[in-house]
Protein backbone atom coordinates (compact mmCIF):
# COMPACT_ATOMS: atom_id res chain seq x y z
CA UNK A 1 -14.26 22.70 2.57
CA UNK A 2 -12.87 19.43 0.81
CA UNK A 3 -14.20 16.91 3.00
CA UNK A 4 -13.78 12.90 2.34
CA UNK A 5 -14.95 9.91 4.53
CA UNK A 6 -11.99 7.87 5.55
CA UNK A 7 -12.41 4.42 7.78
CA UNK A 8 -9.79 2.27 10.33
CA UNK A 9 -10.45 -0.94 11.04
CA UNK A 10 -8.54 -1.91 14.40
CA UNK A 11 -9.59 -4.13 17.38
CA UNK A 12 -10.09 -0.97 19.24
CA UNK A 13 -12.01 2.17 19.24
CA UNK A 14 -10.21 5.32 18.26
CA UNK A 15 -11.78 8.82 18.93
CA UNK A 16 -8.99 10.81 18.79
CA UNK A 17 -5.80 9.26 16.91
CA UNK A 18 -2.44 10.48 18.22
CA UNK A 19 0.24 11.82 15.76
CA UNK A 20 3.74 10.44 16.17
CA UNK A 21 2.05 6.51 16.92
CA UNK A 22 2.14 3.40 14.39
CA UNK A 23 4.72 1.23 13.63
CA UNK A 24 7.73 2.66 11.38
CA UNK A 25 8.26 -0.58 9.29
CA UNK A 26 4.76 0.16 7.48
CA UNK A 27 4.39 0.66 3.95
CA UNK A 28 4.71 4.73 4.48
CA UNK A 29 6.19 4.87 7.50
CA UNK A 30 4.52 6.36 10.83
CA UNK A 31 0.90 7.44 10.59
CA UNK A 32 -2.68 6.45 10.84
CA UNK A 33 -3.64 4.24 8.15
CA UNK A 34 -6.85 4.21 6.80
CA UNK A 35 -9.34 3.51 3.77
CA UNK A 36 -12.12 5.00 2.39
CA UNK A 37 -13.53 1.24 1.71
CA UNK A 38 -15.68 0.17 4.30
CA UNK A 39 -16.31 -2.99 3.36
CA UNK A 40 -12.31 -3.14 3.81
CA UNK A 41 -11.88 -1.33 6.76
CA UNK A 42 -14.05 -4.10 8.40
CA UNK A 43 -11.75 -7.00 7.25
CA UNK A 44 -8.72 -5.39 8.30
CA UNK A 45 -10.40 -4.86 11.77
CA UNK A 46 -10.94 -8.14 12.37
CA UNK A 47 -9.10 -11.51 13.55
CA UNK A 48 -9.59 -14.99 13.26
CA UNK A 49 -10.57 -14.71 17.42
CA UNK A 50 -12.08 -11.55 18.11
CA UNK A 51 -14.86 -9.04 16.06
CA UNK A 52 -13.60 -5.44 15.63
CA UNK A 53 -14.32 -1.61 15.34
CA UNK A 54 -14.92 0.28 11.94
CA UNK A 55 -14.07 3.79 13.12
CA UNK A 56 -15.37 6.51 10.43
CA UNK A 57 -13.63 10.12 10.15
CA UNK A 58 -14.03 12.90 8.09
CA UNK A 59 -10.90 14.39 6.99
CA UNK A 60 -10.68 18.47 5.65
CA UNK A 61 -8.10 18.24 2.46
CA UNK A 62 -8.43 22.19 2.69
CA UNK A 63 -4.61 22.91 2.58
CA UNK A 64 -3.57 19.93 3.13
CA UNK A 65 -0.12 18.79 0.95
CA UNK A 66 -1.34 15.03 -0.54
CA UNK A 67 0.86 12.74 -2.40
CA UNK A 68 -1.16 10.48 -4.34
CA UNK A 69 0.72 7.88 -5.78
CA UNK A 70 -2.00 6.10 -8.02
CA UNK A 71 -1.96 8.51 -10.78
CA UNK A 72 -0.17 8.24 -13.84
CA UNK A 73 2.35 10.99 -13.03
CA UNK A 74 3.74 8.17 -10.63
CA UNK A 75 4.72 4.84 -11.44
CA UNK A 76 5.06 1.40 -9.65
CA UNK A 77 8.26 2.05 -8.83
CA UNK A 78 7.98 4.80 -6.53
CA UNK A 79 5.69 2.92 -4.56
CA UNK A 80 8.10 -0.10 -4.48
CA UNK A 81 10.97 2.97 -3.94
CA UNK A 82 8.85 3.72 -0.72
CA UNK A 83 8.49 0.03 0.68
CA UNK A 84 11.89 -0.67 0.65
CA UNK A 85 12.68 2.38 2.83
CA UNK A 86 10.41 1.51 4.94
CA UNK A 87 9.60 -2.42 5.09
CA UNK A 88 11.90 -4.74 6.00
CA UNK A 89 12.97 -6.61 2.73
CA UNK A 90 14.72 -10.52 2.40
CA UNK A 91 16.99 -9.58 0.31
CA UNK A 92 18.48 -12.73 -1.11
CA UNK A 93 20.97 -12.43 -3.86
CA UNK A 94 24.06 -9.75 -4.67
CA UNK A 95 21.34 -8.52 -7.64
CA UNK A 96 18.49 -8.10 -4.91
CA UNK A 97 21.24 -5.64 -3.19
CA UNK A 98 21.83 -3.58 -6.07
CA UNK A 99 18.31 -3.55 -6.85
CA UNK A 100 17.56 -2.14 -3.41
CA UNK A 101 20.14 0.81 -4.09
CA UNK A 102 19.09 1.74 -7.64
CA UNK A 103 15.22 1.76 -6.90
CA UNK A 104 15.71 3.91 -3.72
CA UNK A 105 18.51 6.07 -5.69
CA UNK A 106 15.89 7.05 -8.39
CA UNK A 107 12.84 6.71 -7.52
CA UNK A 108 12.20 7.62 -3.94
CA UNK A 109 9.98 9.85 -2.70
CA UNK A 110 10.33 11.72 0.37
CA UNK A 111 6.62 11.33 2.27
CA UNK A 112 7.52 12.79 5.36
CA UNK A 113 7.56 16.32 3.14
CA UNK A 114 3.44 15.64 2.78
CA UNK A 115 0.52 15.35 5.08
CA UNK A 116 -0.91 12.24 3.63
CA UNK A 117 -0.30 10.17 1.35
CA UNK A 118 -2.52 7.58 -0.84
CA UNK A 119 -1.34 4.64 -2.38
CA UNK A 120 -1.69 0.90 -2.75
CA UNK A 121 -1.60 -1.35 0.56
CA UNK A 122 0.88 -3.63 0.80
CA UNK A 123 -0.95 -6.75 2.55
CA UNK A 124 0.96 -9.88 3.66
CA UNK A 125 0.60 -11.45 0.13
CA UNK A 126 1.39 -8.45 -1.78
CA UNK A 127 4.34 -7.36 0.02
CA UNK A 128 5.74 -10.73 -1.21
CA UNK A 129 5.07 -9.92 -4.72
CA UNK A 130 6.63 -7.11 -4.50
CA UNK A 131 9.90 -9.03 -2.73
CA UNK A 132 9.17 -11.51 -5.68
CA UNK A 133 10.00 -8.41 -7.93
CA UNK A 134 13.09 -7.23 -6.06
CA UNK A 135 14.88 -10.38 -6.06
CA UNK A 136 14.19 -10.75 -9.79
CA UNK A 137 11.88 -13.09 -9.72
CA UNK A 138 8.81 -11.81 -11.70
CA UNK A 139 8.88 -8.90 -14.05
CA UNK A 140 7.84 -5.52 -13.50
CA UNK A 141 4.75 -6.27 -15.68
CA UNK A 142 3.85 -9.72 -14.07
CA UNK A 143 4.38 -7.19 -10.60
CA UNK A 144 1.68 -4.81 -11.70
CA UNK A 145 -0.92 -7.11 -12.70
CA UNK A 146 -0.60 -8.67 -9.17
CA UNK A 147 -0.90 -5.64 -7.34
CA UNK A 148 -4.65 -5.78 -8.53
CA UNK A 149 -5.34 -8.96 -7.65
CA UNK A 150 -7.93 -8.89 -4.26
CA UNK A 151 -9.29 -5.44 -5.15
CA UNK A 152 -7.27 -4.18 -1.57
CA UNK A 153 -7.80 -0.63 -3.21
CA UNK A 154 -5.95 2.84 -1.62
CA UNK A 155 -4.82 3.08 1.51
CA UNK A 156 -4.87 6.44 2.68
CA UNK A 157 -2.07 7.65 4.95
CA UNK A 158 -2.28 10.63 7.76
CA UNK A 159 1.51 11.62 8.41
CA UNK A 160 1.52 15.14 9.62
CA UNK A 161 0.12 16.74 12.97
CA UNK A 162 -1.76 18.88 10.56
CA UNK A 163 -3.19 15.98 8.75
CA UNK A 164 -4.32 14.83 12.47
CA UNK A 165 -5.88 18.61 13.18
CA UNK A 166 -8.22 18.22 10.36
CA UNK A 167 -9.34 14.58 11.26
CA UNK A 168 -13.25 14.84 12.81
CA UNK A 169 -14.17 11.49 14.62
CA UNK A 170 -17.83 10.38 13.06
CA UNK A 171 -18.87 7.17 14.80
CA UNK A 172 -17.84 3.22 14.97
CA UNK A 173 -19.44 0.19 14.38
CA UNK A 174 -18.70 -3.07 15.36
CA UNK A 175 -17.17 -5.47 12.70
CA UNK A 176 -18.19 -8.78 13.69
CA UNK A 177 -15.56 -12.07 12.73
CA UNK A 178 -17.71 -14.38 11.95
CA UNK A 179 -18.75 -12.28 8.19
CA UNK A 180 -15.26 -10.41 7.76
CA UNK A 181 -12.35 -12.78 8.82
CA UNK A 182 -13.78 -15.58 6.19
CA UNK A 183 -14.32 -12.61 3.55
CA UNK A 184 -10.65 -11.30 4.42
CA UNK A 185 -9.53 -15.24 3.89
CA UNK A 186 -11.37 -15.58 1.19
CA UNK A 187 -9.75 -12.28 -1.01
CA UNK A 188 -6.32 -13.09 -0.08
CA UNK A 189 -6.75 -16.94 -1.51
CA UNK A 190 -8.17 -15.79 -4.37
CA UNK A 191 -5.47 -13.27 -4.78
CA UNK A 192 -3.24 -16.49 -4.62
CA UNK A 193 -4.36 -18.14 -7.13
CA UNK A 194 -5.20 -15.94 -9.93
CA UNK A 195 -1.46 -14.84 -8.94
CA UNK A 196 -0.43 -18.18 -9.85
CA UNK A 197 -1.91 -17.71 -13.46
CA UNK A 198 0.11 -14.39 -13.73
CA UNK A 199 3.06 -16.61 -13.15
CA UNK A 200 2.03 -19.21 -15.64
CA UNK A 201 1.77 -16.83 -18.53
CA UNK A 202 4.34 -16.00 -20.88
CA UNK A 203 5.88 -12.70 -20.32
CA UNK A 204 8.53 -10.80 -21.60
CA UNK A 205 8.67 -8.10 -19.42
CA UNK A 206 11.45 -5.70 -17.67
CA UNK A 207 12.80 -7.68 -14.78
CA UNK A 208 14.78 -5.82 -12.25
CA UNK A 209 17.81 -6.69 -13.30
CA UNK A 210 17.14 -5.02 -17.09
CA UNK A 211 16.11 -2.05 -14.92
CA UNK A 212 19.20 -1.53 -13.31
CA UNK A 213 21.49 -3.05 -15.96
CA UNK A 214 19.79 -0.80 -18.65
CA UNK A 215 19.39 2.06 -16.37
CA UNK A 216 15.92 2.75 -16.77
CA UNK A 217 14.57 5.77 -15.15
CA UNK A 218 10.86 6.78 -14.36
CA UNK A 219 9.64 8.52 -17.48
CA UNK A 220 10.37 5.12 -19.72
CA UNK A 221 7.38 3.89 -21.53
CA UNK A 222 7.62 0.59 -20.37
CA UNK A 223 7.54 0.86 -16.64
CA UNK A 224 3.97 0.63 -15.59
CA UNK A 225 2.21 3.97 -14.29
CA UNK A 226 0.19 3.05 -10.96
CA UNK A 227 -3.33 3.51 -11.23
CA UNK A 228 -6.16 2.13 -8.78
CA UNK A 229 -8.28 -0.82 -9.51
């Protein structure tokens, strides 16, 4: 038996998570998102108002079909691919458009045909970097230095009832506001600013308009392969 220890941080406590609940316009879709951070888990549970639950699971990988998208056989793209089908996008400019369209054309990846799925988490901040990169703003270079900016680490994704079968409920704790809403504050500012510096430096990176003018698929040297910080 594969077992791994996998955390939600939420205002509530959840024993038994339901399959088919969530909100579609997350990074992945519907599913139960969680982290195997529990440091985390315990920001992400918490507001500015109220403390919050760390739920802890153990999750059987026995059988399971995972799509893990921080390993070099996948690149930032297919996680950007996967955003834009499911997060709702500004999409500014004519370019921004046909960006949409090319990244989704070659480089999605359907995750509904795996149980769960790991990958980056696209916070509030990071989400805009990666709209930053979409309507050409930064390059695809400047795009994955920022995504490890904050440490926010894997996400990991439960999308199938099977996925939900093997999911044991462990225990919760409570996540109190007053330590993990000023350490959740204080990540995402840093994040800020050292993403500032990115900007600042030179770079002559692929923006997304190369991409699509050049026609630059997946297995291209230059596009950055996504692995975790």
């Amino acid at each position: 038996m594969r077992n791994i220890t996998i955390y939600h941080g939420s205002q509530n406590i959840i024993e038994k998570p339901e399959f088919g609940l969530g909100k579609k316009h997350n990074d992945f879709g519907l599913g139960f998102y969680c982290t195997q951070n529990e440091e985390l888990a315990k920001e992400w549970a918490v507001s500015y108002l109220k403390d919050g639950f760390l739920n802890k699971y153990t999750l059987d990988l026995d059988y399971l079909k995972v799509l893990n998208l921080n390993t070099p056989e996948y690149s930032i793209l297919n996680w950007i691919a996967i955003l834009l089908e499911h997060r709702l996008f500004s999409i500014k400019t004519p370019i921004a458009r046909r960006a949409k369209q090319y990244i989704i054309d070659n480089y999605s990846i359907n995750v509904n045909a795996y149980d769960v799925i790991i990958g980056y988490r696209a916070d509030d901040s990071y989400f805009d970097y990666a709209e930053s990169f979409v309507n050409n703003e930064i390059t695809i270079d400047q795009l994955a230095k920022a995504m490890q900016l904050g440490k926010l680490g894997e996400q990991i994704v439960l999308k199938s009832q099977y996925a939900f079968a093997n999911l044991k409920f462990e225990g919760f704790e409570i996540a109190e506001k007053a330590e993990y809403y000023s350490a959740k504050v204080l990540r995402d500012e840093t994040a800020k600013q050292q993403y500032l510096e990115i900007l600042d430096e030179e770079d002559d990176g692929l923006t997304i308009r190369d991409i699509t003018r050049g026609d630059i698929k997946n297995d291209d040297s230059r596009i950055p392969r996504n692995i975790p910080n």
